[in-house]
Protein backbone atom coordinates (compact mmCIF):
# COMPACT_ATOMS: atom_id res chain seq x y z
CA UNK A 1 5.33 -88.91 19.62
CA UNK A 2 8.34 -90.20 21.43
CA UNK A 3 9.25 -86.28 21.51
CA UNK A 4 5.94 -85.03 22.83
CA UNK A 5 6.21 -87.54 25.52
CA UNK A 6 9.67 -87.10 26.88
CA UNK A 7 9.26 -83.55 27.05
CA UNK A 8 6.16 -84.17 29.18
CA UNK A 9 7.76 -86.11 31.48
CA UNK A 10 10.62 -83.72 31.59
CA UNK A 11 8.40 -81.29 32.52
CA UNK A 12 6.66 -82.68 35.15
CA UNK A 13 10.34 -83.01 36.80
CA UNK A 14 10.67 -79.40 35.88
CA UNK A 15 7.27 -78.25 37.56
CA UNK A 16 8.08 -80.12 41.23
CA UNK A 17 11.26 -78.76 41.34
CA UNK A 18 10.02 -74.99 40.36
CA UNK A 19 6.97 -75.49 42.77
CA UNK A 20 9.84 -75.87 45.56
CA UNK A 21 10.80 -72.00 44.70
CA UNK A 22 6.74 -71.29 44.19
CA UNK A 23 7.33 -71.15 40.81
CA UNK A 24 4.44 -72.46 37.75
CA UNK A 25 5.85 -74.31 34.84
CA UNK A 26 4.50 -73.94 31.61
CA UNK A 27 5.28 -76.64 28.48
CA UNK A 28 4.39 -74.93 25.28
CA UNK A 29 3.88 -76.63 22.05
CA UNK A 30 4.73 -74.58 19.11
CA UNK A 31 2.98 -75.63 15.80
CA UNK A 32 0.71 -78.19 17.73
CA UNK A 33 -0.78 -78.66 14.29
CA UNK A 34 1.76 -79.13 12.25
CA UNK A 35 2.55 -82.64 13.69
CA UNK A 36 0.88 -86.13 13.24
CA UNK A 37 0.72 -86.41 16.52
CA UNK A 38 -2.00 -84.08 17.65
CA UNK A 39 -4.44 -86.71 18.78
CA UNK A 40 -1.56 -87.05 21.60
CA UNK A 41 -1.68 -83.35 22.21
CA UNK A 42 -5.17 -83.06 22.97
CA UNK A 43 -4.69 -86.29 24.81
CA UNK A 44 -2.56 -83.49 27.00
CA UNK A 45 -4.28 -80.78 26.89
CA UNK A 46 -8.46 -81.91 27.02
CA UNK A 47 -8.08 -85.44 28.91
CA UNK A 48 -4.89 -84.43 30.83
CA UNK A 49 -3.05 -87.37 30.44
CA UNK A 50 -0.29 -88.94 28.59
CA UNK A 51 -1.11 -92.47 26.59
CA UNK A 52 -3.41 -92.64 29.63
CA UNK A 53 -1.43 -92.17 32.01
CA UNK A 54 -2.56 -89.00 34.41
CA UNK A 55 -0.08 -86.14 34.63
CA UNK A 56 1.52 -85.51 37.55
CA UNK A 57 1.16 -81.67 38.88
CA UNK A 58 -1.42 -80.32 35.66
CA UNK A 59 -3.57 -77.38 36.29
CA UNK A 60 -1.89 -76.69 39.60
CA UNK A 61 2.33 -76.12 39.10
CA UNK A 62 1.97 -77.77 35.46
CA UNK A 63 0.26 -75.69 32.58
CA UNK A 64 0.27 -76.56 28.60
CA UNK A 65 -0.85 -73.84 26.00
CA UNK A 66 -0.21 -74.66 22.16
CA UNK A 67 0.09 -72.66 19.45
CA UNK A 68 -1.40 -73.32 15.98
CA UNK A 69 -0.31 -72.54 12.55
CA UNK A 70 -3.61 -70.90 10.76
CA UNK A 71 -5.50 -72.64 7.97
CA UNK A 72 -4.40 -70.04 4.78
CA UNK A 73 -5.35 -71.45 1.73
CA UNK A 74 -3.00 -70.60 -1.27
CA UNK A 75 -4.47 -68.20 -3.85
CA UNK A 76 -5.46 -69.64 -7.28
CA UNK A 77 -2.87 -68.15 -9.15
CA UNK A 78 -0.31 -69.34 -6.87
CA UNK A 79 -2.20 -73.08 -6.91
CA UNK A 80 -1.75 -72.57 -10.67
CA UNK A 81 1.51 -72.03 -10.64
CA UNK A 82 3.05 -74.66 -8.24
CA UNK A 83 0.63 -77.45 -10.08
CA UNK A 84 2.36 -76.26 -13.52
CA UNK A 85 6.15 -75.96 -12.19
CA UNK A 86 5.82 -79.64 -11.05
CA UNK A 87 7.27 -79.84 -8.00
CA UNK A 88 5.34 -82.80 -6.63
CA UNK A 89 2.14 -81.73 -8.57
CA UNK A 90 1.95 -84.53 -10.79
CA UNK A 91 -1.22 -85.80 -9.12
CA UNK A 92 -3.73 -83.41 -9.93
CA UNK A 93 -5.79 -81.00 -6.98
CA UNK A 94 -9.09 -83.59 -7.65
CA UNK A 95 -6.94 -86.85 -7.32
CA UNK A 96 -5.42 -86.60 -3.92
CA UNK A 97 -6.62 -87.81 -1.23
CA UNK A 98 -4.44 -85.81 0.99
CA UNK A 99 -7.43 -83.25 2.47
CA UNK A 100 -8.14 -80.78 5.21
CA UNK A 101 -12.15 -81.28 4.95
CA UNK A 102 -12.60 -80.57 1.04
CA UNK A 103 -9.11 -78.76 0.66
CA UNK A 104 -6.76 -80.43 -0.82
CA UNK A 105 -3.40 -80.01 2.07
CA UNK A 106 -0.88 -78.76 -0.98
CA UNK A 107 -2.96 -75.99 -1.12
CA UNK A 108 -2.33 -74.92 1.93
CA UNK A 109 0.12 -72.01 3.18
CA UNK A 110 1.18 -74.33 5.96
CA UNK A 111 0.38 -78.33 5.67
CA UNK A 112 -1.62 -78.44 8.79
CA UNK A 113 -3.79 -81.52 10.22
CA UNK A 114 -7.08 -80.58 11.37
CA UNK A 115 -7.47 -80.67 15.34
CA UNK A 116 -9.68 -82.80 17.43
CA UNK A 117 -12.97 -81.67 17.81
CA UNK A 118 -12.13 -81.31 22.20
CA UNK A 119 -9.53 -79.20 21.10
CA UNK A 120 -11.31 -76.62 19.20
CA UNK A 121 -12.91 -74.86 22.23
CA UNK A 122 -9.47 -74.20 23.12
CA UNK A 123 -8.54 -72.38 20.62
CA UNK A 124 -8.15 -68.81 20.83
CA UNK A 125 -7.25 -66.33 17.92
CA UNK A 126 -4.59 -63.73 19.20
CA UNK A 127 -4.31 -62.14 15.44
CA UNK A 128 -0.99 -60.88 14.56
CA UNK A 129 1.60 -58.61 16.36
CA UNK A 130 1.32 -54.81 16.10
CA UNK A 131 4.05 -53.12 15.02
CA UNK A 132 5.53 -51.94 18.34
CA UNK A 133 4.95 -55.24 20.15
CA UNK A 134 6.76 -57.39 17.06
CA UNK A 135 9.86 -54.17 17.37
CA UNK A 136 10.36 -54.97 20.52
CA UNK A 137 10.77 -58.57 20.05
CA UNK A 138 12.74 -58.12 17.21
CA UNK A 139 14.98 -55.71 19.42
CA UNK A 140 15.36 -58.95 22.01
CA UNK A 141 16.41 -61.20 18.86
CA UNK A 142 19.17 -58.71 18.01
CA UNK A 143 20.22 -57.92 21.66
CA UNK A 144 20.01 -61.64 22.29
CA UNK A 145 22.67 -62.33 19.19
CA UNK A 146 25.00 -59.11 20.51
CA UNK A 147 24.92 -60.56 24.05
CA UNK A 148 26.04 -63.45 22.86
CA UNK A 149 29.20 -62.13 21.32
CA UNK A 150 27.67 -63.59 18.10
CA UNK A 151 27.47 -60.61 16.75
CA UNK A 152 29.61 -57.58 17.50
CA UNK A 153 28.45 -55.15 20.23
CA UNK A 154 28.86 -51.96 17.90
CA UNK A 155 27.65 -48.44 18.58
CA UNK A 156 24.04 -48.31 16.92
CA UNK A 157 23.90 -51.72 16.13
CA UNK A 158 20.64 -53.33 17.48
CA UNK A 159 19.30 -50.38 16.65
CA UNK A 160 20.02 -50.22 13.06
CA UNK A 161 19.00 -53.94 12.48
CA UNK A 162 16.02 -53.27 14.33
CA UNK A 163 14.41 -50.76 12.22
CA UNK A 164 15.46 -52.86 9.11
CA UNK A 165 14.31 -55.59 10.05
CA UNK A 166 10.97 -54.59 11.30
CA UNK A 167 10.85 -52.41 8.00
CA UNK A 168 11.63 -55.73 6.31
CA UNK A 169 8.77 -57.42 7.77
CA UNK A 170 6.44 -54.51 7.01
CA UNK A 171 7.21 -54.98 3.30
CA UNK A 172 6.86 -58.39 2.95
CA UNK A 173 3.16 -58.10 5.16
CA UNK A 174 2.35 -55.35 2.67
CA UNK A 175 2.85 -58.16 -0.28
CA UNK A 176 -0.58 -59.35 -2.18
CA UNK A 177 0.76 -63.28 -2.66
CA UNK A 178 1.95 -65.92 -0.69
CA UNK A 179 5.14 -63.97 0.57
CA UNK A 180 3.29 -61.76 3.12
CA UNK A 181 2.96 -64.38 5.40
CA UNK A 182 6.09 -63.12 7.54
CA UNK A 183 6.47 -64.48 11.41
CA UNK A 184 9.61 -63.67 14.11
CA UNK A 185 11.03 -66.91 12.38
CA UNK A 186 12.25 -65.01 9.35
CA UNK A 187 13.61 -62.26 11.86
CA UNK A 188 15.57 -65.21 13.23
CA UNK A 189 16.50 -66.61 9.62
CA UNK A 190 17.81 -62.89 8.69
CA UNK A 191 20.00 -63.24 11.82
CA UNK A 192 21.51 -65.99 11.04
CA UNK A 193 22.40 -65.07 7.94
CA UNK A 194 23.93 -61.40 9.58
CA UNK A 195 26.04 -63.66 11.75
CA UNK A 196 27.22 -66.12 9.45
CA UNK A 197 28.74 -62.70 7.52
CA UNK A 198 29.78 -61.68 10.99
C-alpha cells in the first residue's frame, strides 16, 4: 500500500512538472491484481482519489491504466499433480478457504484477487501479442542489453537472439500444459541469463 501510494504522489510531482513542457503523464500499474491492495487501486482509478484524498492533476496531465494478470485455471492433471508432489498441498482443494468465487486460488496459473466490482467496466481484453509486434519488442530487449554495453555489440547479434528467442517463445505457446503461458518477462529472464554468461 505504502508503495502504491508513494508512487502516486510521485507522480503527481511528475505530471506538473511534464505539463510545464505540455507533456501527459501516465502511472501504470503492472499486475494490478496480483496485489492485496487492489481495493486501493480502484480507489485510484474509479473514485480518483488516494485514501480519500483527491488527486491532484487526474484525467487532465495525470492518467492511470493497469494491467491484469488473466484468471487461467490449472488443468486437472496438472492440479493432480502439484496436490500429490506436496508442495504446500497438504490441505486438500475442498478444505481451503483460500477462493476466487468457487476456485480454489492454488489452482490458479497466477494467484490473482478478484477486482472490485467499479473496476470491472474498466477492463479491457487486449489478447496476446502477434508474432511481429512481440519480435519487435523482443528486438528492443536485446538492443536495450547491447546498448548498454551489457552485452557485447557483435556483428549479427540482436539479430540472432532475436529470432531465438521469439522462436523460443513460439515453442513454449505451442505447449498443451501449464508451460505455454510465456510473456516478455521470460524474454527478459533469458537475458539475464545471456549476460550473466557474457
Amino acid at each position: 500500500r505504502n508503495d502504491i501510494i508513494r508512487k502516486v504522489e510521485e507522480a503527481q510531482v511528475r505530471a506538473e512538472d511534464n505539463a510545464l513542457v505540455n507533456v501527459k503523464t501516465v502511472l501504470f500499474f503492472d499486475e494490478a491484481n496480483t496485489t492485496d491492495a487492489v481495493g486501493l487501486i480502484k480507489e485510484i482509478m474509479c473514485d480518483k482519489r488516494v485514501n480519500g484524498h483527491s488527486i491532484r492533476g487526474l484525467g487532465s496531465i495525470l492518467h492511470v491504466i493497469a494491467a491484469c494478470n488473466p484468471y487461467r485455471k490449472h488443468t486437472d492433471v496438472m492440479i493432480q499433480k502439484l496436490e500429490s508432489a506436496g508442495l504446500g498441498y497438504h490441505v486438500r482443494t475442498g478444505e481451503t478457504e483460500d477462493r476466487l468465487g468457487d476456485i480454489p486460488l492454488r489452482q490458479l496459473v497466477y494467484r490473482v484477487h478478484p477486482l472490485p466490482e467499479s473496476m470491472k467496466a474498466l477492463v479491457w481484453d487486449f489478447g496476446q501479442l502477434d508474432p511481429g509486434a512481440e519480435r519487435l519488442y523482443i528486438r528492443q530487449i536485446v538492443s536495450r542489453h547491447v546498448a548498454t554495453g551489457s552485452l557485447p555489440n557483435a556483428v549479427g547479434l540482436v539479430d540472432v537472439a532475436t529470432v531465438v528467442l521469439a522462436a523460443s517463445q513460439a515453442f513454449m505457446r505451442g505447449r498443451n500444459d501449464e508451460c505455454s503461458f510465456v510473456s516478455l518477462r521470460d524474454v527478459e529472464r533469458a537475458m539475464m541469463v545471456m549476460v550473466w554468461f557474457y
